[in-house]
C-alpha atoms as a PDB file:
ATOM      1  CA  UNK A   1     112.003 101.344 107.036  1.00  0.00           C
ATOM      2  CA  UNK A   2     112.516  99.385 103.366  1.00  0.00           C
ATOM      3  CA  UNK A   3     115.428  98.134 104.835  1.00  0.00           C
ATOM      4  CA  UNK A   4     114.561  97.036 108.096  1.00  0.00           C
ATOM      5  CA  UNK A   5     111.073  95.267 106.584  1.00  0.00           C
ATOM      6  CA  UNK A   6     113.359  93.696 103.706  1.00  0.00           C
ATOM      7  CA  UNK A   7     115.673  92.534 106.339  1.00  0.00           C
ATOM      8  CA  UNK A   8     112.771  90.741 108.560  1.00  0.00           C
ATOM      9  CA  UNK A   9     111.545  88.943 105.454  1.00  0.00           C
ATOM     10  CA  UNK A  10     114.878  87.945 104.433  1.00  0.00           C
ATOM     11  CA  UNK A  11     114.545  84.593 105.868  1.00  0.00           C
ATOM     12  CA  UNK A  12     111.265  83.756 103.529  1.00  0.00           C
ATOM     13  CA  UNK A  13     113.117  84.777 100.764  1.00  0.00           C
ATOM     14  CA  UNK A  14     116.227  83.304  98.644  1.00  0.00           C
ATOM     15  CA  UNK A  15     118.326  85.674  98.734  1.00  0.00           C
ATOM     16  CA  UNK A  16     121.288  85.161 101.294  1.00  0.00           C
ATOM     17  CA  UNK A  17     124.517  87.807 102.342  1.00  0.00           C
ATOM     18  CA  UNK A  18     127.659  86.836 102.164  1.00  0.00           C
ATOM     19  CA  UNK A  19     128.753  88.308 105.152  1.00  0.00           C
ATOM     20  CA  UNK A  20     127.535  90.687 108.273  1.00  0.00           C
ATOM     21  CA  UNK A  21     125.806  93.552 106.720  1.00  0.00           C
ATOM     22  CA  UNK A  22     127.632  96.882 108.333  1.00  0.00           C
ATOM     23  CA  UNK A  23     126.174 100.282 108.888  1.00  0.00           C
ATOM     24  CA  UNK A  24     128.730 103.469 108.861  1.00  0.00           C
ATOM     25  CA  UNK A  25     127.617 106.921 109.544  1.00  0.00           C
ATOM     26  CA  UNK A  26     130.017 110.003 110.388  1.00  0.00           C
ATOM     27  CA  UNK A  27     128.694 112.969 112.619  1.00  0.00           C
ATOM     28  CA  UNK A  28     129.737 116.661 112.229  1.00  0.00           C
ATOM     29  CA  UNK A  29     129.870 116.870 115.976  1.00  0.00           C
ATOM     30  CA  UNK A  30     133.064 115.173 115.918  1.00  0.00           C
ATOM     31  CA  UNK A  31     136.806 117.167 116.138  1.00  0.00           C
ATOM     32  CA  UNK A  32     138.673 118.087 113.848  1.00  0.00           C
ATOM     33  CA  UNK A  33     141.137 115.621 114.195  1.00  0.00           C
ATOM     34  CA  UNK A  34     138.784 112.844 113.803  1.00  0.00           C
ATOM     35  CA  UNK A  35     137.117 114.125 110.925  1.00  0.00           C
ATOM     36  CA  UNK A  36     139.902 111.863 108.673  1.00  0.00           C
ATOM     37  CA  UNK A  37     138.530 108.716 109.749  1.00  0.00           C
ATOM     38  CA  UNK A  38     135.542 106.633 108.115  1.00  0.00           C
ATOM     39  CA  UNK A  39     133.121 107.035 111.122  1.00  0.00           C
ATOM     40  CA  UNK A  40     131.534 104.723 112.896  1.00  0.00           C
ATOM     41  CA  UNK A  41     130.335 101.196 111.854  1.00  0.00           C
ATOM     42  CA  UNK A  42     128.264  99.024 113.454  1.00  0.00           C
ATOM     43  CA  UNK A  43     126.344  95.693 112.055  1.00  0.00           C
ATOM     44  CA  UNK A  44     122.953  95.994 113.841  1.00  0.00           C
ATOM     45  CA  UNK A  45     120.657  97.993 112.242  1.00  0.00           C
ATOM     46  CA  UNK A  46     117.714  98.076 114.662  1.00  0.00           C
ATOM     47  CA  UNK A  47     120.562  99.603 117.270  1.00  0.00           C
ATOM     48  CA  UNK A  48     121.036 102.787 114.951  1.00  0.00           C
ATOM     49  CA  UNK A  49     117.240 103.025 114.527  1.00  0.00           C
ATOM     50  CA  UNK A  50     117.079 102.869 118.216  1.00  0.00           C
ATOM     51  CA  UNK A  51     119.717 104.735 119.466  1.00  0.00           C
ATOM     52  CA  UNK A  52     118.444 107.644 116.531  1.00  0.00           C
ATOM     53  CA  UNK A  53     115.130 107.771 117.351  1.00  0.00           C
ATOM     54  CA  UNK A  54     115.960 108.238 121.238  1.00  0.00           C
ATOM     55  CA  UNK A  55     117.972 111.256 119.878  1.00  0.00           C
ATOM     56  CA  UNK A  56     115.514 112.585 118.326  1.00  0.00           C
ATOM     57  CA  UNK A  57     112.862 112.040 121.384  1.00  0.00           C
ATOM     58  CA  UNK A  58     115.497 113.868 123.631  1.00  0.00           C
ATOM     59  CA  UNK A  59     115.529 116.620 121.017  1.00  0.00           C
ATOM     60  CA  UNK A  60     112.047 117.343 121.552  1.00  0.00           C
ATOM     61  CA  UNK A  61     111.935 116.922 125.329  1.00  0.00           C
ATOM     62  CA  UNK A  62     115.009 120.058 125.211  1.00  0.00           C
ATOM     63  CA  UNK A  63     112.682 121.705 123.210  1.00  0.00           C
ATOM     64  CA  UNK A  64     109.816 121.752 125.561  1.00  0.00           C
ATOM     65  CA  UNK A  65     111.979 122.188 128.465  1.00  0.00           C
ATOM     66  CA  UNK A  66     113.258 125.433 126.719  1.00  0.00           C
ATOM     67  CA  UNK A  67     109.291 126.492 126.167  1.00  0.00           C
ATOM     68  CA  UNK A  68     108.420 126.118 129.210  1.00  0.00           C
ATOM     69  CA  UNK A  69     111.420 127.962 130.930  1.00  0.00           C
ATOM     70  CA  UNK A  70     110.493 130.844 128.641  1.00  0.00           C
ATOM     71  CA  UNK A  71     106.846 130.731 129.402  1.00  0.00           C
ATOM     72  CA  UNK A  72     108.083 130.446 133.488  1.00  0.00           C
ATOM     73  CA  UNK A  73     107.616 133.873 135.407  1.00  0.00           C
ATOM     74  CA  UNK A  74     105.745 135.490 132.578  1.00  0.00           C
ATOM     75  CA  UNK A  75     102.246 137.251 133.958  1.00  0.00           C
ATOM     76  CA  UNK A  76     100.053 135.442 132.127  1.00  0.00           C
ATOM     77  CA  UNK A  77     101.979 132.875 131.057  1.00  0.00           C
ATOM     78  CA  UNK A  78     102.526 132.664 127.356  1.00  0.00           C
ATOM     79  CA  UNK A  79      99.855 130.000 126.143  1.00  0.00           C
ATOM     80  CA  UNK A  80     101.554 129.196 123.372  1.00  0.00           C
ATOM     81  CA  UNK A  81     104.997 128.128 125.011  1.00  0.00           C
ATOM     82  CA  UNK A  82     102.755 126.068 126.658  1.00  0.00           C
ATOM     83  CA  UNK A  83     100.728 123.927 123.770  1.00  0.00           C
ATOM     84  CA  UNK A  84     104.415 123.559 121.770  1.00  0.00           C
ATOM     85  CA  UNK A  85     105.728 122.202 125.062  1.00  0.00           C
ATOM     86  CA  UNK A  86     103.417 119.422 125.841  1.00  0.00           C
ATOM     87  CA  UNK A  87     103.180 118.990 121.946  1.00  0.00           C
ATOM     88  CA  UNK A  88     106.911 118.297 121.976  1.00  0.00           C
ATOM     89  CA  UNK A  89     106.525 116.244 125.236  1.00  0.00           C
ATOM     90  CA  UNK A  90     103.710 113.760 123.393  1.00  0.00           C
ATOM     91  CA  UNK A  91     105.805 113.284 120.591  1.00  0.00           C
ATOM     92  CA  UNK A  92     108.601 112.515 122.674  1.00  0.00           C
ATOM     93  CA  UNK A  93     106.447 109.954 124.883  1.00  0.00           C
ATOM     94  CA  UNK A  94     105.369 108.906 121.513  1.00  0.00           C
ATOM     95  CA  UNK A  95     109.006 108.042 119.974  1.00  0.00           C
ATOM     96  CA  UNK A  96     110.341 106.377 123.958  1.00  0.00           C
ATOM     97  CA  UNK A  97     107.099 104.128 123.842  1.00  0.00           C
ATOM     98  CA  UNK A  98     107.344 102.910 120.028  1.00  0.00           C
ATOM     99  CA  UNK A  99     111.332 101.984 120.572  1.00  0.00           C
ATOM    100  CA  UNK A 100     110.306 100.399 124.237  1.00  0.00           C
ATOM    101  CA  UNK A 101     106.841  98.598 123.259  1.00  0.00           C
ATOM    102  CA  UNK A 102     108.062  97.388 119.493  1.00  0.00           C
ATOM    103  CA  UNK A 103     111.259  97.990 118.286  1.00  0.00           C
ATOM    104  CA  UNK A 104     113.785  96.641 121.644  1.00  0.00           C
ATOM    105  CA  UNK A 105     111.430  93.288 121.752  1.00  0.00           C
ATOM    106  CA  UNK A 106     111.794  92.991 118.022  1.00  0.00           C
ATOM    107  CA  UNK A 107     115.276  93.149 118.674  1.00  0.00           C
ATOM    108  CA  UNK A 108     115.395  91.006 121.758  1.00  0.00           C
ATOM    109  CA  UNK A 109     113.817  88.152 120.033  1.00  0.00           C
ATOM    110  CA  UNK A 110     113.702  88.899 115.945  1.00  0.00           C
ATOM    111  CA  UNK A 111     110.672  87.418 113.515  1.00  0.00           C
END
């Protein structure tokens, strides 16, 4: 978050860039065969933020969809399951309305 608040100030300060500032990341999901190259690079920042912290959100909703398809057809059901699940849901909700209400108009129309 240094970064991203250091970038929205930027323009108040005197310090300029030269050129585009570029963002590379590599994933251990890819193959094999694509392991040689450098990864991928983009030059938006608040798009890896975004498209990270959606990741993340969907993480948590598989995780509460798991907990609840364990707790499903158990006599009682197992309260636990339950609590993780909708605690996993809220954080979910939680992450999908901070990138929605803040970070997409922030990117829509920067400070």
């Amino acid at each position: 978050w240094a970064v991203q608040e250091s970038l929205e100030y930027s323009a108040q300060t005197r310090i300029k860039l030269k050129g585009p500032l570029e963002f590379t990341w590599t994933s251990v999901l890819c193959s094999a065969k694509n392991r040689g190259k450098k990864g991928f690079t983009n030059q938006v920042f608040v798009f890896e933020v975004c498209y990270v912290l959606v990741v993340r959100a969907l993480a948590h909703y598989n995780n509460s969809f798991i907990l609840c398809k364990e707790a499903d057809g158990q006599e009682p059901m197992n309260r636990e399951n339950l609590i993780s699940a909708v605690k996993d849901l809220r954080v979910s909700s939680g992450i999908l309305k901070y990138v929605a209400n803040t970070l997409l108009p922030r990117w829509q129309s920067p400070p």
